[in-house]
N, C-alpha and C. Protein backbone atom coordinates (compact mmCIF):
# COMPACT_ATOMS: atom_id res chain seq x y z
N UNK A 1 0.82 -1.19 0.00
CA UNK A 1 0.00 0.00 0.00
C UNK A 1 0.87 1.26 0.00
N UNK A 2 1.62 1.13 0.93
CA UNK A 2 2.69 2.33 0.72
C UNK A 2 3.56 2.38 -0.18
N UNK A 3 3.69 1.09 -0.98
CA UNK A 3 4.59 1.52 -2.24
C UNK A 3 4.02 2.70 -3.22
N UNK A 4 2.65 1.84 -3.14
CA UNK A 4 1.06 2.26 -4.69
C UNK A 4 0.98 4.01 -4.23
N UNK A 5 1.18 4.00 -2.85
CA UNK A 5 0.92 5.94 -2.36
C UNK A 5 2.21 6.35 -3.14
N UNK A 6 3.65 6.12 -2.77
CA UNK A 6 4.97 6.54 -3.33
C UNK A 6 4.56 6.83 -4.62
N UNK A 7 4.30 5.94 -5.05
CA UNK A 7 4.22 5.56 -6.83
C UNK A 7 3.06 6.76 -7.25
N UNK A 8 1.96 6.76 -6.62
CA UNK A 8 1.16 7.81 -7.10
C UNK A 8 1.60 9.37 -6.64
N UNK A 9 1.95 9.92 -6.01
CA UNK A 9 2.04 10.80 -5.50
C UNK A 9 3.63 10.64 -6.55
N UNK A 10 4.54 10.22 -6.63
CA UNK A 10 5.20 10.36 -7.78
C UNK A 10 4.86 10.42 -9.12
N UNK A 11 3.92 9.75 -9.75
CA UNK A 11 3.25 10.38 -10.83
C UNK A 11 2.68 11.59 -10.67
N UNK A 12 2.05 11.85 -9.58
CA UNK A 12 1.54 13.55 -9.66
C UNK A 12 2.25 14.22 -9.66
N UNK A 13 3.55 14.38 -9.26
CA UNK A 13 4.58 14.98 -9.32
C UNK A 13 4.72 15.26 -11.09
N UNK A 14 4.98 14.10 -11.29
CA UNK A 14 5.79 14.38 -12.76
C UNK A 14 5.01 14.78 -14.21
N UNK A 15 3.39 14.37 -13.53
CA UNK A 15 2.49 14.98 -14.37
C UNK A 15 1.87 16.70 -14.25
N UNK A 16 2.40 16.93 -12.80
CA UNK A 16 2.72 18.37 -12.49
C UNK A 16 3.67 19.34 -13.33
N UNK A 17 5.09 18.53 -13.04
CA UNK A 17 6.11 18.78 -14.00
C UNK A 17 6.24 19.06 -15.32
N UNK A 18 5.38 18.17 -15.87
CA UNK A 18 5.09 17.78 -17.29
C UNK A 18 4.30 19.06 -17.82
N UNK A 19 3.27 19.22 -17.23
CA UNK A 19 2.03 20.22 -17.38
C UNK A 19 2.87 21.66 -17.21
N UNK A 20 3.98 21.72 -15.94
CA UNK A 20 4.67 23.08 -16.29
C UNK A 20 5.63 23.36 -17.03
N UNK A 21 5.87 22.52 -17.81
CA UNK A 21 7.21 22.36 -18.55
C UNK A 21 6.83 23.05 -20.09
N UNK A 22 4.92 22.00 -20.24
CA UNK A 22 4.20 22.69 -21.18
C UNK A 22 4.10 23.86 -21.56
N UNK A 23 3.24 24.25 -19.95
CA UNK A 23 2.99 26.09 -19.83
C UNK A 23 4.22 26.71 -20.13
N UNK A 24 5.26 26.61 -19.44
CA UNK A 24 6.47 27.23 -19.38
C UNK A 24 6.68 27.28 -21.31
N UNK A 25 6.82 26.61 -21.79
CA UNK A 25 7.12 26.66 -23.65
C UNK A 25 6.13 27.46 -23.85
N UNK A 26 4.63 26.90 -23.80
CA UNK A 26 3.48 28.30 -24.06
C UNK A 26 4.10 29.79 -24.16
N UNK A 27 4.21 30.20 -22.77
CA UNK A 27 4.48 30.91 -22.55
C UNK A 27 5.79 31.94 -23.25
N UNK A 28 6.76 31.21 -23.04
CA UNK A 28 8.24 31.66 -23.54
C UNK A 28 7.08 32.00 -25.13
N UNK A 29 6.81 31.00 -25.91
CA UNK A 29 6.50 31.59 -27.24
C UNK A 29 5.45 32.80 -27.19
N UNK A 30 4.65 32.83 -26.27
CA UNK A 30 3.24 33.72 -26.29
C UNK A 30 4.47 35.31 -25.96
N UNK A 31 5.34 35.27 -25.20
CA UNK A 31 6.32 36.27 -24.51
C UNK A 31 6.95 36.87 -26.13
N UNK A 32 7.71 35.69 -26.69
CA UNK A 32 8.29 35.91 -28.10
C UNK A 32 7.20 37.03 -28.75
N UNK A 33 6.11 36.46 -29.14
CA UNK A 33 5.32 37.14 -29.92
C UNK A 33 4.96 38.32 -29.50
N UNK A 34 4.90 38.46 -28.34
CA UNK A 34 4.27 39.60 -27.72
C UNK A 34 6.20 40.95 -28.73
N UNK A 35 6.77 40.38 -28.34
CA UNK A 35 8.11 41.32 -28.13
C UNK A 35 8.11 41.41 -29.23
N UNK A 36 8.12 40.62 -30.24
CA UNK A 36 7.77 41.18 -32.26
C UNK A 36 6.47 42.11 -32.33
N UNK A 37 5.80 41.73 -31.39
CA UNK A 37 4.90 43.10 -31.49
C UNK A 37 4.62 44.34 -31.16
N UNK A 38 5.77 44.00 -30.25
CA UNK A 38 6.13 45.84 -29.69
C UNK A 38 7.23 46.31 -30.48
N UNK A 39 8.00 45.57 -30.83
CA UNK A 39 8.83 46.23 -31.77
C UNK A 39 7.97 46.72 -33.19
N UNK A 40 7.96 46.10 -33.51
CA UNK A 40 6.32 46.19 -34.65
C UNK A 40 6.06 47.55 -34.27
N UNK A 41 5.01 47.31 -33.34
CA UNK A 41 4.60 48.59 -33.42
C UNK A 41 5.58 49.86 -33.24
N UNK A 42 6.83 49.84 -32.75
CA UNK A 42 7.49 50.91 -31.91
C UNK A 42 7.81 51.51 -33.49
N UNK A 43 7.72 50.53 -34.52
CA UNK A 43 8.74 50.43 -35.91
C UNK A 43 7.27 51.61 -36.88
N UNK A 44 6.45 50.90 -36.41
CA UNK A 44 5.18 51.91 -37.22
C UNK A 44 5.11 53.18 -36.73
N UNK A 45 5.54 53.28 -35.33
CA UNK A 45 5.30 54.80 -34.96
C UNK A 45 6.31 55.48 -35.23
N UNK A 46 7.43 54.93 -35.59
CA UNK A 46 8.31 55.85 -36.10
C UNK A 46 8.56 56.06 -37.53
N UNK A 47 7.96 54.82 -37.98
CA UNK A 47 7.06 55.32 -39.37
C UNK A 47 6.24 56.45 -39.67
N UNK A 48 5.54 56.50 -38.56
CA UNK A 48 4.45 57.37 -38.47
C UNK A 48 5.14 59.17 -38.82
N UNK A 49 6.57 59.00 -37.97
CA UNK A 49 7.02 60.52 -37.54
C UNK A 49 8.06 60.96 -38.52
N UNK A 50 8.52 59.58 -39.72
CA UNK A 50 9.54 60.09 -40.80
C UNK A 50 8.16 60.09 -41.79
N UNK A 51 7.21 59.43 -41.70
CA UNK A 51 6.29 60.21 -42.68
C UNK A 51 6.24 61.64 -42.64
N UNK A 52 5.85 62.11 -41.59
CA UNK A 52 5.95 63.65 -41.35
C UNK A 52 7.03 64.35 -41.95
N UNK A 53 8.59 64.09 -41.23
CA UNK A 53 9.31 64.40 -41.89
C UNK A 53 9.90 64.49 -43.28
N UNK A 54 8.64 63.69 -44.01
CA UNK A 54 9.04 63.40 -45.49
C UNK A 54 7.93 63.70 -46.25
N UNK A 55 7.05 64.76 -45.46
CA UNK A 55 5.36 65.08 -46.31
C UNK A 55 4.82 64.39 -46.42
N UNK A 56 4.68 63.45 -46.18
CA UNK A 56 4.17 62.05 -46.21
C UNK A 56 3.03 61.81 -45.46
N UNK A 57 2.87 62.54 -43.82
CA UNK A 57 2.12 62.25 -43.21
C UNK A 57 1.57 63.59 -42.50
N UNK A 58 0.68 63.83 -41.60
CA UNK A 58 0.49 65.06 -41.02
C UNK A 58 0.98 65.03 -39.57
N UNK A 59 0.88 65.94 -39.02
CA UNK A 59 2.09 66.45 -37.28
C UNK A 59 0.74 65.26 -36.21
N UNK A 60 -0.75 65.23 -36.53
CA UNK A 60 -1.25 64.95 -35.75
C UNK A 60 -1.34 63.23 -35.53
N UNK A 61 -0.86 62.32 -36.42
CA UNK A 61 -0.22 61.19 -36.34
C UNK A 61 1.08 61.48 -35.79
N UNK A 62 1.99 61.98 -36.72
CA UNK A 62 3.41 61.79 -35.78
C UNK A 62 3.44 62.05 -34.19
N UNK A 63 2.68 63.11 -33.49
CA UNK A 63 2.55 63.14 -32.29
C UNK A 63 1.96 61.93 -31.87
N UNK A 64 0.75 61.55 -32.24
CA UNK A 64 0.39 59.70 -31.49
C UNK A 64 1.20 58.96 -31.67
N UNK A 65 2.16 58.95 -32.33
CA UNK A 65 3.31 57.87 -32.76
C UNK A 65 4.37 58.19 -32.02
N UNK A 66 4.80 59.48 -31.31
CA UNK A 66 5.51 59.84 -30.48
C UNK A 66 5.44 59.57 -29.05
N UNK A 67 3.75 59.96 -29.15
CA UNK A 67 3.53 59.80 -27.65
C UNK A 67 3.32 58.07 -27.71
N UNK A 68 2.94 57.74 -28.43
CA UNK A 68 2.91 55.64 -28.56
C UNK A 68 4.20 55.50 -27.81
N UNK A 69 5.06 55.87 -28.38
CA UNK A 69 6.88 55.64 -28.11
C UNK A 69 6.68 55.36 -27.08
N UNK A 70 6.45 56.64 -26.24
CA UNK A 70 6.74 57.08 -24.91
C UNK A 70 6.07 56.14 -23.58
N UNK A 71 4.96 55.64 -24.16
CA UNK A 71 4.80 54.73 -23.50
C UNK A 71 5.03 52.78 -23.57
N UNK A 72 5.16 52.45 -25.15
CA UNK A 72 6.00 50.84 -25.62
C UNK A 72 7.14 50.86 -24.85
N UNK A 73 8.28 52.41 -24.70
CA UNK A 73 9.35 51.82 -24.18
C UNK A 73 9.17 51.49 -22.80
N UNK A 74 8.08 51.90 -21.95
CA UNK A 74 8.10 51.55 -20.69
C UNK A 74 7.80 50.19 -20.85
N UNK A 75 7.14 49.11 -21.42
CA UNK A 75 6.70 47.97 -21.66
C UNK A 75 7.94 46.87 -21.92
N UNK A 76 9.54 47.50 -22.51
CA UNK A 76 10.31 46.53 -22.78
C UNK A 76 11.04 45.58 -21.82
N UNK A 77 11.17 45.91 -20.67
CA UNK A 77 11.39 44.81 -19.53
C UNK A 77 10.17 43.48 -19.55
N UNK A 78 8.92 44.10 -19.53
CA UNK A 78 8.28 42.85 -19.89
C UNK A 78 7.97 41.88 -20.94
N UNK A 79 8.85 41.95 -21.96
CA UNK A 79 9.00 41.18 -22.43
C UNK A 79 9.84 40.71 -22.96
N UNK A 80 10.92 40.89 -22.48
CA UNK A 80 12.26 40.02 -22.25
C UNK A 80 12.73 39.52 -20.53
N UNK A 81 11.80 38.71 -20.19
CA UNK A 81 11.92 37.79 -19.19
C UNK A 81 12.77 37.06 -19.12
N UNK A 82 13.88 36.51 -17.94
CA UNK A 82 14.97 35.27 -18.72
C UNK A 82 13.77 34.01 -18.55
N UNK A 83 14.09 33.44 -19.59
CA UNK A 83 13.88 32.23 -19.67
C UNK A 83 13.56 32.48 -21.43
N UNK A 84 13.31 33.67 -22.17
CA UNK A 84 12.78 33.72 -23.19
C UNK A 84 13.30 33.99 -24.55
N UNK A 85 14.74 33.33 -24.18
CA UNK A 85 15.96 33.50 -25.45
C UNK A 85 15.17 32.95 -26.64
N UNK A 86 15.47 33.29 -27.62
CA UNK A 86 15.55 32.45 -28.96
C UNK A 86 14.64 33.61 -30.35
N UNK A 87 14.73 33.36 -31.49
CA UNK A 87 14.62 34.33 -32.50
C UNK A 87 13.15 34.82 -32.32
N UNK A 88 12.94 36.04 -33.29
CA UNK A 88 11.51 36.18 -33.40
C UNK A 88 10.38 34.98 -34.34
N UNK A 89 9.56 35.25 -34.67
CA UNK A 89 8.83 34.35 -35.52
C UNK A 89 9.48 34.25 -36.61
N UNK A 90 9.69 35.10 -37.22
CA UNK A 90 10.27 35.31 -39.05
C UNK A 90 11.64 34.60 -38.78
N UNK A 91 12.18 34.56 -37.69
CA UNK A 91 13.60 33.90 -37.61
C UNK A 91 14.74 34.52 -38.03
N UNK A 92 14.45 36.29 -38.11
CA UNK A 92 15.62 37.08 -38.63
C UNK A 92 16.45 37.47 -37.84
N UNK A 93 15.75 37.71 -36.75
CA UNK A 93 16.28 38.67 -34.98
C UNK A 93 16.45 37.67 -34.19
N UNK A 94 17.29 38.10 -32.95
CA UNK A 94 17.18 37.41 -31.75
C UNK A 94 17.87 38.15 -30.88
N UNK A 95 17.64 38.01 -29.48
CA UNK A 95 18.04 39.13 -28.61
C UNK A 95 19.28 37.89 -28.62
N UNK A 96 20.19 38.76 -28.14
CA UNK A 96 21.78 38.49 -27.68
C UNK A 96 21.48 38.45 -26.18
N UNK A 97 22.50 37.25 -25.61
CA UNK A 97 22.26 36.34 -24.25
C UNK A 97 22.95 37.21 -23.64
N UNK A 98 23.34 38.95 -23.88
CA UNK A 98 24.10 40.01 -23.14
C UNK A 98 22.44 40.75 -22.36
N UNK A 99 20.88 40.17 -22.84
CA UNK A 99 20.19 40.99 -22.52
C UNK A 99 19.86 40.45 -21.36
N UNK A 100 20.36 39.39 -20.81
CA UNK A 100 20.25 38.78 -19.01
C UNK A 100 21.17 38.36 -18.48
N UNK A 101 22.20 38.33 -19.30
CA UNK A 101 23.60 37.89 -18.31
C UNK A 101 24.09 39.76 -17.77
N UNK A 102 23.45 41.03 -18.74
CA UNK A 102 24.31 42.17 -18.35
C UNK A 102 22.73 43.07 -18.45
N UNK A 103 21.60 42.20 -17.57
CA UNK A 103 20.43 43.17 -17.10
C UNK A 103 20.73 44.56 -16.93
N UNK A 104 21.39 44.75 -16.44
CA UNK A 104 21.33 46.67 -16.02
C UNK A 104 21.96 47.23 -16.96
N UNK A 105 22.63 46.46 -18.03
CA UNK A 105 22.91 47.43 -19.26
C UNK A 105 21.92 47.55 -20.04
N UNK A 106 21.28 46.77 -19.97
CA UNK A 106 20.06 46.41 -21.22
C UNK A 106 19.46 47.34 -20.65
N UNK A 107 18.67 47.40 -19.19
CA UNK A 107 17.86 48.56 -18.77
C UNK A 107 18.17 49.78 -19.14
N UNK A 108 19.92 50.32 -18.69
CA UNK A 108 20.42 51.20 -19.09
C UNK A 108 20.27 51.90 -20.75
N UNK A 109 20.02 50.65 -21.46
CA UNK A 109 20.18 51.16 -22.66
C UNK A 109 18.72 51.49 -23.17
N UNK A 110 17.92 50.73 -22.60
CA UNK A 110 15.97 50.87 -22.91
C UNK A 110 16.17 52.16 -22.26
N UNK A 111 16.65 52.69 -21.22
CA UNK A 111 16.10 54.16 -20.39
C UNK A 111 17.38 55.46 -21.07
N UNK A 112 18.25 54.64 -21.86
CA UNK A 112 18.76 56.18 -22.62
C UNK A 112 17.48 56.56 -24.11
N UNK A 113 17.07 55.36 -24.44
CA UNK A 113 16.58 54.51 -25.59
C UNK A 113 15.27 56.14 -25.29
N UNK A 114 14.87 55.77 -24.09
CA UNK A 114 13.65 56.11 -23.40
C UNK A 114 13.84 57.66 -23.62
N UNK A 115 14.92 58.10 -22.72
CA UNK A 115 15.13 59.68 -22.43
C UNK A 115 14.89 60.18 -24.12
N UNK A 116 15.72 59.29 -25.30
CA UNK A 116 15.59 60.02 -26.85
C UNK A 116 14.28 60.54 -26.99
N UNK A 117 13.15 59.19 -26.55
CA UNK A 117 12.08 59.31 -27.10
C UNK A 117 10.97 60.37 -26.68
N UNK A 118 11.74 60.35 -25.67
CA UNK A 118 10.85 62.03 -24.49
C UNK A 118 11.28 62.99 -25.41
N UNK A 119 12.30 62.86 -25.96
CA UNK A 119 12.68 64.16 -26.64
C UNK A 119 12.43 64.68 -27.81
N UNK A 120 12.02 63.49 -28.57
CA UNK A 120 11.35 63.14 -29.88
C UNK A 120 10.07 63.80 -29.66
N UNK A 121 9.35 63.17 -28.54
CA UNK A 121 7.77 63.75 -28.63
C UNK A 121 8.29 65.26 -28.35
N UNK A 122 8.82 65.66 -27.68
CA UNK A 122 8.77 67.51 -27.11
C UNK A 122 9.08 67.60 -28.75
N UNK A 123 10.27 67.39 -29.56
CA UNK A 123 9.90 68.30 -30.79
C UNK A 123 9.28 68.00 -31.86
N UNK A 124 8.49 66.72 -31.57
CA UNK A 124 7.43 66.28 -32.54
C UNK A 124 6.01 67.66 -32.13
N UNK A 125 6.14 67.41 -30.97
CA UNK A 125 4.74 68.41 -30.24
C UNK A 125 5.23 69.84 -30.51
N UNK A 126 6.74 70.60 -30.36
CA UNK A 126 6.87 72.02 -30.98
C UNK A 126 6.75 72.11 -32.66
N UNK A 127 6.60 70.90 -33.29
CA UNK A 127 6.15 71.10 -34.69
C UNK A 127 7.31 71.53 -35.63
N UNK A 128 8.16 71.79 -35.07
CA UNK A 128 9.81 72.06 -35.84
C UNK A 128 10.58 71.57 -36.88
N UNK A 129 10.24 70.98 -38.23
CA UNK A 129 10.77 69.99 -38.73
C UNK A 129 12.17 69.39 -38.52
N UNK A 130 13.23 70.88 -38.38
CA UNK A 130 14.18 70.86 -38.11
C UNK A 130 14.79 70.13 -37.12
N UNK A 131 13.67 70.53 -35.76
CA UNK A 131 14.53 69.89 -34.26
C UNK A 131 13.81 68.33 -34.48
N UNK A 132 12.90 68.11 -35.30
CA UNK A 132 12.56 66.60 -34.93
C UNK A 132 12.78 65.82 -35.75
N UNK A 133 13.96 66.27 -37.03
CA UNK A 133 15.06 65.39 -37.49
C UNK A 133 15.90 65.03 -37.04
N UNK A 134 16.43 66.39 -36.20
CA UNK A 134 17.08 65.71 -35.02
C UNK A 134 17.20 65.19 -34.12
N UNK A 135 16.11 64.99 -33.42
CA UNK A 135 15.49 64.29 -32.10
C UNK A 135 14.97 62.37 -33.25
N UNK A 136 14.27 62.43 -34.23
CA UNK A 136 14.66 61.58 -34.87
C UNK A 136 15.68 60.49 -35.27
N UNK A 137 16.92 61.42 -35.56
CA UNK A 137 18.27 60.82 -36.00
C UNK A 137 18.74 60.35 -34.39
N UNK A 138 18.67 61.02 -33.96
CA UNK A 138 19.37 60.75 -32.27
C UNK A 138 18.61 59.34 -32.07
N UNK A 139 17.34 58.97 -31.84
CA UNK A 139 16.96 58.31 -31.56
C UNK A 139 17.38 56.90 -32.46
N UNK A 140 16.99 57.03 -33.35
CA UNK A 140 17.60 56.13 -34.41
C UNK A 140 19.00 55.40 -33.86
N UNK A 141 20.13 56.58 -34.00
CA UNK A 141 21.52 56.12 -33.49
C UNK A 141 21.63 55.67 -31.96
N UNK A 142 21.47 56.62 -31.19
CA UNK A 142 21.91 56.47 -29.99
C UNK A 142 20.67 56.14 -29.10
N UNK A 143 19.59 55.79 -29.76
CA UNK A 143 18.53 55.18 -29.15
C UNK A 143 18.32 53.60 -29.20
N UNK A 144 17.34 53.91 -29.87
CA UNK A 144 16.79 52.54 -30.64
C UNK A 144 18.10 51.60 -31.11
N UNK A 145 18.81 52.04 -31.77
CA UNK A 145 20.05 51.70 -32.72
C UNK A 145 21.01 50.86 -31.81
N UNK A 146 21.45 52.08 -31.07
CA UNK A 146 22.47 52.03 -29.75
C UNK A 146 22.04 50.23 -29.19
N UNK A 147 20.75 49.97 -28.67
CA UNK A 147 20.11 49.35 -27.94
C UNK A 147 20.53 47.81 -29.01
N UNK A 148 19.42 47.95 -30.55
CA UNK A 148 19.93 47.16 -31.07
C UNK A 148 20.99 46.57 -31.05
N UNK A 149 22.00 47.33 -31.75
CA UNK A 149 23.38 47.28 -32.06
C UNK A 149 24.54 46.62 -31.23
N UNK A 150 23.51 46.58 -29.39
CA UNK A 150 24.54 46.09 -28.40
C UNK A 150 23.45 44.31 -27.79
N UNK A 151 22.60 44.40 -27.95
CA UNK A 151 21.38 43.70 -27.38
C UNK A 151 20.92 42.61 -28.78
N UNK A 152 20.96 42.87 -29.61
CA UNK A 152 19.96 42.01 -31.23
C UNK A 152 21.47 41.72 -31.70
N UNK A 153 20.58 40.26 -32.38
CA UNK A 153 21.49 39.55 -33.46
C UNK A 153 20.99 39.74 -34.83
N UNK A 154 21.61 39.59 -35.86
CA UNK A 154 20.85 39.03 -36.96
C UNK A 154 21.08 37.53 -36.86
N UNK A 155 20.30 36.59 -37.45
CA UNK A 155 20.55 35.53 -37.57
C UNK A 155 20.61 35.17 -39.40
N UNK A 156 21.55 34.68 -39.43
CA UNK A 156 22.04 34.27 -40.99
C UNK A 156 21.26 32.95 -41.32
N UNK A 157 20.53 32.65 -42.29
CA UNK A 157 20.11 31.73 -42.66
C UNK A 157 20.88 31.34 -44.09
C-alpha cells in the first residue's frame, strides 16, 4: 500500500512537472510574440514621424506615434523575461544572451533609448521639422540603434 501511495504521489509529481514544462514553452512563445509586437509597433510609430518628416504624413499622427513611443518603451522589460531566449517568428532577430547575463545594461540602454524618445515627442509636439530630425536621428543612433546594435542579433540563414 505504501509503495502504490509513493508511486502515485510520484506520478503527480511528474504529471505536475510535465504540465509546467508545457505552460512554461506556451508561454516563452506567447512572450516571443508579444516582443515582435512591440517592436512592430514601436517600428510603425516611427514610421508614423519620418512620414511627417518626409510630407508624407500630417504632425497629428506623428505626435500619437511619439507619444505611442513614450509609453511601448516603458513595456520593454516585460517582455524580455529570462527564460525567453531564442529568435523572433520570421527567424531574422534574436536578442543576444548580453540581454540577461548584463540586465542593467540592457535597462540602461531601454532608459537612454527612453530619455531620446521624451525628446522626440517635445519636438514632434513644438512642430519644428528641423529639431525633430534631429530628435529623430538621435533616436535612431543612440537610441533605438544604440540598444539594437549592443542587445539584437541578426541571424544568418
Amino acid at each position: 500500500m505504501r509503495s502504490s501511495m509513493k508511486l502515485l504521489a510520484l506520478g503527480a509529481v511528474l504529471a505536475i512537472g510535465a504540465t509546467s514544462a508545457i505552460a512554461l514553452a506556451a508561454d516563452k512563445e506567447q512572450v516571443i510574440k508579444d516582443r515582435q509586437s512591440l517592436m512592430k509597433q514601436q517600428g510603425g510609430d516611427l514610421g508614423a514621424i519620418k512620414a511627417y518628416l518626409d510630407d508624407k504624413g500630417d504632425l497629428a499622427k506623428a505626435t500619437a506615434a511619439a507619444t505611442d513611443l513614450t509609453q511601448t518603451m516603458k513595456k520593454i522589460p516585460d517582455v524580455f523575461p529570462p527564460g525567453t531566449e531564442g529568435p523572433n517568428p520570421e527567424g531574422k532577430w534574436a536578442p543576444k544572451a548580453a540581454v540577461w547575463s548584463d540586465g542593467k545594461g540592457f535597462l540602461a540602454a531601454r532608459d537612454t533609448a527612453a530619455a531620446k524618445v521624451d525628446a522626440l515627442l517635445v519636438a514632434v509636439k513644438g512642430g519644428d521639422k528641423a529639431k525633430i530630425q534631429e530628435a529623430f536621428a538621435d533616436v535612431g543612433k543612440n537610441g533605438c540603434g544604440a540598444c539594437h546594435g549592443k542587445f539584437r542579433e541578426e541571424l544568418k540563414k
